[in-house]
C-alpha atoms as a PDB file:
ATOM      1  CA  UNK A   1      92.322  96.265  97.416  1.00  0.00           C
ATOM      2  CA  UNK A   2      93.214  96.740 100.850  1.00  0.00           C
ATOM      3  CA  UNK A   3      96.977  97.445 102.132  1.00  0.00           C
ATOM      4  CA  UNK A   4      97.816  96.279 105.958  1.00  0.00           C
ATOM      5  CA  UNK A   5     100.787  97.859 107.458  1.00  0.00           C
ATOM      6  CA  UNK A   6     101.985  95.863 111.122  1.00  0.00           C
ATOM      7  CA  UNK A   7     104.000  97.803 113.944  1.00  0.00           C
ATOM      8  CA  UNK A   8     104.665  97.378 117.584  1.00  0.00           C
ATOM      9  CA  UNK A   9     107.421  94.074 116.686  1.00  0.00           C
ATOM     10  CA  UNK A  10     110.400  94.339 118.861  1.00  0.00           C
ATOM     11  CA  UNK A  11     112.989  92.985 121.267  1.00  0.00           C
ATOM     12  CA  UNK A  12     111.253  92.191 124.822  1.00  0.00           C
ATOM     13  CA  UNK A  13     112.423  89.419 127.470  1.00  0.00           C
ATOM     14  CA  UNK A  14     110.616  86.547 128.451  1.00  0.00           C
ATOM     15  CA  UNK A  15     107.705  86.989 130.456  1.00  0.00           C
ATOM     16  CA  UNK A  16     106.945  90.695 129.010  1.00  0.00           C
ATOM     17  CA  UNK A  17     104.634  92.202 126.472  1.00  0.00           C
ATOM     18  CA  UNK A  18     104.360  93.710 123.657  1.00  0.00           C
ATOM     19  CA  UNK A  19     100.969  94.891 121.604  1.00  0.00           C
ATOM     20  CA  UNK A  20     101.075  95.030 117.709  1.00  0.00           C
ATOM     21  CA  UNK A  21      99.017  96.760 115.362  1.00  0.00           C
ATOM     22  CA  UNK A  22      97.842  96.194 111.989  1.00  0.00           C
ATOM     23  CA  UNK A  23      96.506  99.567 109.832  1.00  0.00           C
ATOM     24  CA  UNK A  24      93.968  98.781 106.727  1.00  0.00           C
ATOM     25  CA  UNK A  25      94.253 101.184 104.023  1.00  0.00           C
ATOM     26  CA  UNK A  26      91.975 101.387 100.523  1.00  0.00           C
ATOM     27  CA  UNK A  27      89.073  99.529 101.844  1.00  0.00           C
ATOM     28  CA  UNK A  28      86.862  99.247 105.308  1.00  0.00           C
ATOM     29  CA  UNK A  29      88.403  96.816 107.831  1.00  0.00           C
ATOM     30  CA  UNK A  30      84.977  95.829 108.317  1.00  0.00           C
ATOM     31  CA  UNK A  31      84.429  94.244 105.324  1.00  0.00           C
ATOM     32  CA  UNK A  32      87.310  91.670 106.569  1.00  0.00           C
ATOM     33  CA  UNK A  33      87.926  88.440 108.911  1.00  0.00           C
ATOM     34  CA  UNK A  34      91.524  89.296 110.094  1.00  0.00           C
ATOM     35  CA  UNK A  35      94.085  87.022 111.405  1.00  0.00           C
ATOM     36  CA  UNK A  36      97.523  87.149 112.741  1.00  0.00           C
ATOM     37  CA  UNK A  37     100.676  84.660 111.765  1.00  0.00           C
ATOM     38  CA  UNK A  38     104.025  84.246 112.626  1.00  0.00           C
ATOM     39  CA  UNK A  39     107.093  82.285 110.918  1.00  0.00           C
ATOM     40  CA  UNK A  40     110.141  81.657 112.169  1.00  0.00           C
ATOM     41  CA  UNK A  41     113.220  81.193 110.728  1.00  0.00           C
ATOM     42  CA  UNK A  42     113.094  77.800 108.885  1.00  0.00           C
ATOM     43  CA  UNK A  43     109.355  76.857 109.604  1.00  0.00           C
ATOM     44  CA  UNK A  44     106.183  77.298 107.643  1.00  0.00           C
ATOM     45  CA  UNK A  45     103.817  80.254 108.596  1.00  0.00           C
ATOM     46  CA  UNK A  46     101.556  79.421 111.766  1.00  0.00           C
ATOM     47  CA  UNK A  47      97.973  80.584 112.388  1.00  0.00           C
ATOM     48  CA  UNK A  48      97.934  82.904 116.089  1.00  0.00           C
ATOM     49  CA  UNK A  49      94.733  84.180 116.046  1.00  0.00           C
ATOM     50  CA  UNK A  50      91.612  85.104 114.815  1.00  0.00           C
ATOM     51  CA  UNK A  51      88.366  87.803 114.839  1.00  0.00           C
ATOM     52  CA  UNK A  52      85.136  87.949 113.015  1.00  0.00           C
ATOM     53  CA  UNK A  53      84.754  90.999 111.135  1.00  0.00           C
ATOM     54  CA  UNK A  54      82.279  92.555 113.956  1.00  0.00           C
ATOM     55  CA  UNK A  55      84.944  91.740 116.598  1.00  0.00           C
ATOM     56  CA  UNK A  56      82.747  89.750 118.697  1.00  0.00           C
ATOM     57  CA  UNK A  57      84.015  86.063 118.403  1.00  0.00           C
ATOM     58  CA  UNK A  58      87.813  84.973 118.207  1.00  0.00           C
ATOM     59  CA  UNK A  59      89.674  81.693 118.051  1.00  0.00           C
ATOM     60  CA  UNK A  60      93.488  81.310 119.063  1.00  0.00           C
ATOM     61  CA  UNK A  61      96.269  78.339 118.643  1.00  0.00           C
ATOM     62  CA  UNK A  62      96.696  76.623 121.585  1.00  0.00           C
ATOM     63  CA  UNK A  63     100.793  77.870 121.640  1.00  0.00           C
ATOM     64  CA  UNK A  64      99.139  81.284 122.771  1.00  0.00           C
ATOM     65  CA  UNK A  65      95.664  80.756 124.131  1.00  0.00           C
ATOM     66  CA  UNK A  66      95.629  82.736 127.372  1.00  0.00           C
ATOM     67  CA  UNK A  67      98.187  84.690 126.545  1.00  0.00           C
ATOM     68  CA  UNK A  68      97.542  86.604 123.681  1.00  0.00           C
ATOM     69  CA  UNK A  69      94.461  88.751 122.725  1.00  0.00           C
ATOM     70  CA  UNK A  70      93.428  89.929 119.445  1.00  0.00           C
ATOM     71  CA  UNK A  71      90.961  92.731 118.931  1.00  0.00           C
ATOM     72  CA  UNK A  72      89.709  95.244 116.650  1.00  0.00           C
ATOM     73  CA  UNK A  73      88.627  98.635 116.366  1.00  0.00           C
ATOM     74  CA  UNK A  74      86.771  99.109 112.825  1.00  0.00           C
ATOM     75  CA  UNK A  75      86.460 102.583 113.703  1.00  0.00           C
ATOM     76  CA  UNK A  76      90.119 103.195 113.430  1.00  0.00           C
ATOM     77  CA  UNK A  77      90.815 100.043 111.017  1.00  0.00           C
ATOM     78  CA  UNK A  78      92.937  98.789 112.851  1.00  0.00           C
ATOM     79  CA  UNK A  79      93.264  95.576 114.541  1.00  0.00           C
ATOM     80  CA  UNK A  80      95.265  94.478 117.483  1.00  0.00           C
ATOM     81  CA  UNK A  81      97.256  91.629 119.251  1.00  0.00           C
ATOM     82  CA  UNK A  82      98.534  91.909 122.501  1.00  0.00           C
ATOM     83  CA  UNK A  83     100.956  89.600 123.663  1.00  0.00           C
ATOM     84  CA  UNK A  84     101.473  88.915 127.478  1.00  0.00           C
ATOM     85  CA  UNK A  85     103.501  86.490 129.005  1.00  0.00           C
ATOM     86  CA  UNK A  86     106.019  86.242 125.776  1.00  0.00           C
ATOM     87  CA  UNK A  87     108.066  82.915 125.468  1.00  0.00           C
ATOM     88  CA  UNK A  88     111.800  82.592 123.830  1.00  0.00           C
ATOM     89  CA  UNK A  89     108.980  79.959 121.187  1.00  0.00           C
ATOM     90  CA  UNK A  90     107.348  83.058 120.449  1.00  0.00           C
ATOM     91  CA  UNK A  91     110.067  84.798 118.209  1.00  0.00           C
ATOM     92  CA  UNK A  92     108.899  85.355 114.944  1.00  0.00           C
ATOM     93  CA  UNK A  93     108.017  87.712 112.121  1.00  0.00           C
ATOM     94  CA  UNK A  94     104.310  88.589 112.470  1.00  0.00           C
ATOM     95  CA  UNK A  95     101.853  88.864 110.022  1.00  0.00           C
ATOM     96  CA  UNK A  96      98.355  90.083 110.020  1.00  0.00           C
ATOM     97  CA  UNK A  97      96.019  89.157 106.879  1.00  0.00           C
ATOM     98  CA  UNK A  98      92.508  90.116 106.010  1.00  0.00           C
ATOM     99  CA  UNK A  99      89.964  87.176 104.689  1.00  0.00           C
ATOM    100  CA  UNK A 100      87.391  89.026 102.216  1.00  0.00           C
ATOM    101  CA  UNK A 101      85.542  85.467 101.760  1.00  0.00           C
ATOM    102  CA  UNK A 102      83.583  85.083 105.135  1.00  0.00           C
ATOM    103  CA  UNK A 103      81.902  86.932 108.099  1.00  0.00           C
ATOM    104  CA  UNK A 104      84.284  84.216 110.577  1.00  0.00           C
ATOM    105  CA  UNK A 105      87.865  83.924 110.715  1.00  0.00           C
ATOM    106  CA  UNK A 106      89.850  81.153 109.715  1.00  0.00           C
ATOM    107  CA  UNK A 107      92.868  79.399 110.616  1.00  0.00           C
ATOM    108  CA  UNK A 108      93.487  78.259 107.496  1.00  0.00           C
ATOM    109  CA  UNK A 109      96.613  80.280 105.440  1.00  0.00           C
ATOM    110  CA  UNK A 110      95.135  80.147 102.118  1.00  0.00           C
ATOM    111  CA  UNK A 111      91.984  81.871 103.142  1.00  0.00           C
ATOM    112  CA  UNK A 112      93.094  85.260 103.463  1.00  0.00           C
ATOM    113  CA  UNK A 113      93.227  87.469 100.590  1.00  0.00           C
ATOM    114  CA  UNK A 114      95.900  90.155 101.495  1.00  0.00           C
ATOM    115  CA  UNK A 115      98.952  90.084 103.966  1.00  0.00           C
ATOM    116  CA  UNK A 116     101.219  92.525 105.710  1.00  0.00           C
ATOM    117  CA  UNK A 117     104.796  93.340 105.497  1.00  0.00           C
ATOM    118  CA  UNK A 118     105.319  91.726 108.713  1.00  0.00           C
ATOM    119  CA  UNK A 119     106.996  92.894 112.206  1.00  0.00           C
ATOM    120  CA  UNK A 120     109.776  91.135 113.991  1.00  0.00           C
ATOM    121  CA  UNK A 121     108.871  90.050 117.367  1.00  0.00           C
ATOM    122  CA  UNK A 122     112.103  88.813 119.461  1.00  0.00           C
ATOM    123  CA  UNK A 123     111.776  87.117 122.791  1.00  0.00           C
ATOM    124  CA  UNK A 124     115.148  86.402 125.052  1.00  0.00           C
ATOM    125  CA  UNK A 125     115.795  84.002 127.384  1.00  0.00           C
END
């Protein structure tokens, strides 16, 4: 079992940045692929982005290629997703979820084993 706890959500205008932060607790980060996903009101949850479990290789949805970054630190079990250049399109609850089942990450919802709470990321025009 593994528990993920997100924070650094918030109310920013477009064009800024914010930087969230998912926490493992109960089991080694390391031993997971994370991801990050956002919904928004009314729509089905969206892959953002992706890391291997050694933090070496990541994959992003178009929507936020070049803008966003996600990273790692195992050390700290904790990984990360900075988001530059923010969009009104980008307002969402945020998720980050840790994949048990491969070394890669996946973009694919139903791969990932456990989920955060979420964190509300707001974007104004």
């Amino acid at each position: 079992q593994v528990q993920l706890v997100e924070s650094g959500g918030g109310l920013v205008q477009a064009g800024g940045s914010l930087r969230l932060s998912c926490e493992a607790s109960g089991r080694a980060l390391s031993t997971f692929a994370m991801g990050w996903f956002r919904q928004a009101p009314g729509k089905t949850r969206e892959f953002v982005a992706t890391i291997d479990r050694s933090g070496t290789t990541a994959s992003y949805a178009d929507s936020v290629a070049g803008r966003f970054t996600i990273s790692r630190n195992n050390g700290k079990n904790t990984v990360y997703l900075q988001m530059n250049s923010l969009k009104p399109e980008d307002t969402a609850a945020y998720y980050c979820a840790a994949d048990s089942g491969g070394f890669w990450g996946s973009r694919v919802f139903s791969e990932y084993d456990y989920w955060g709470q979420g964190t509300q990321v707001t974007v104004s025009s």
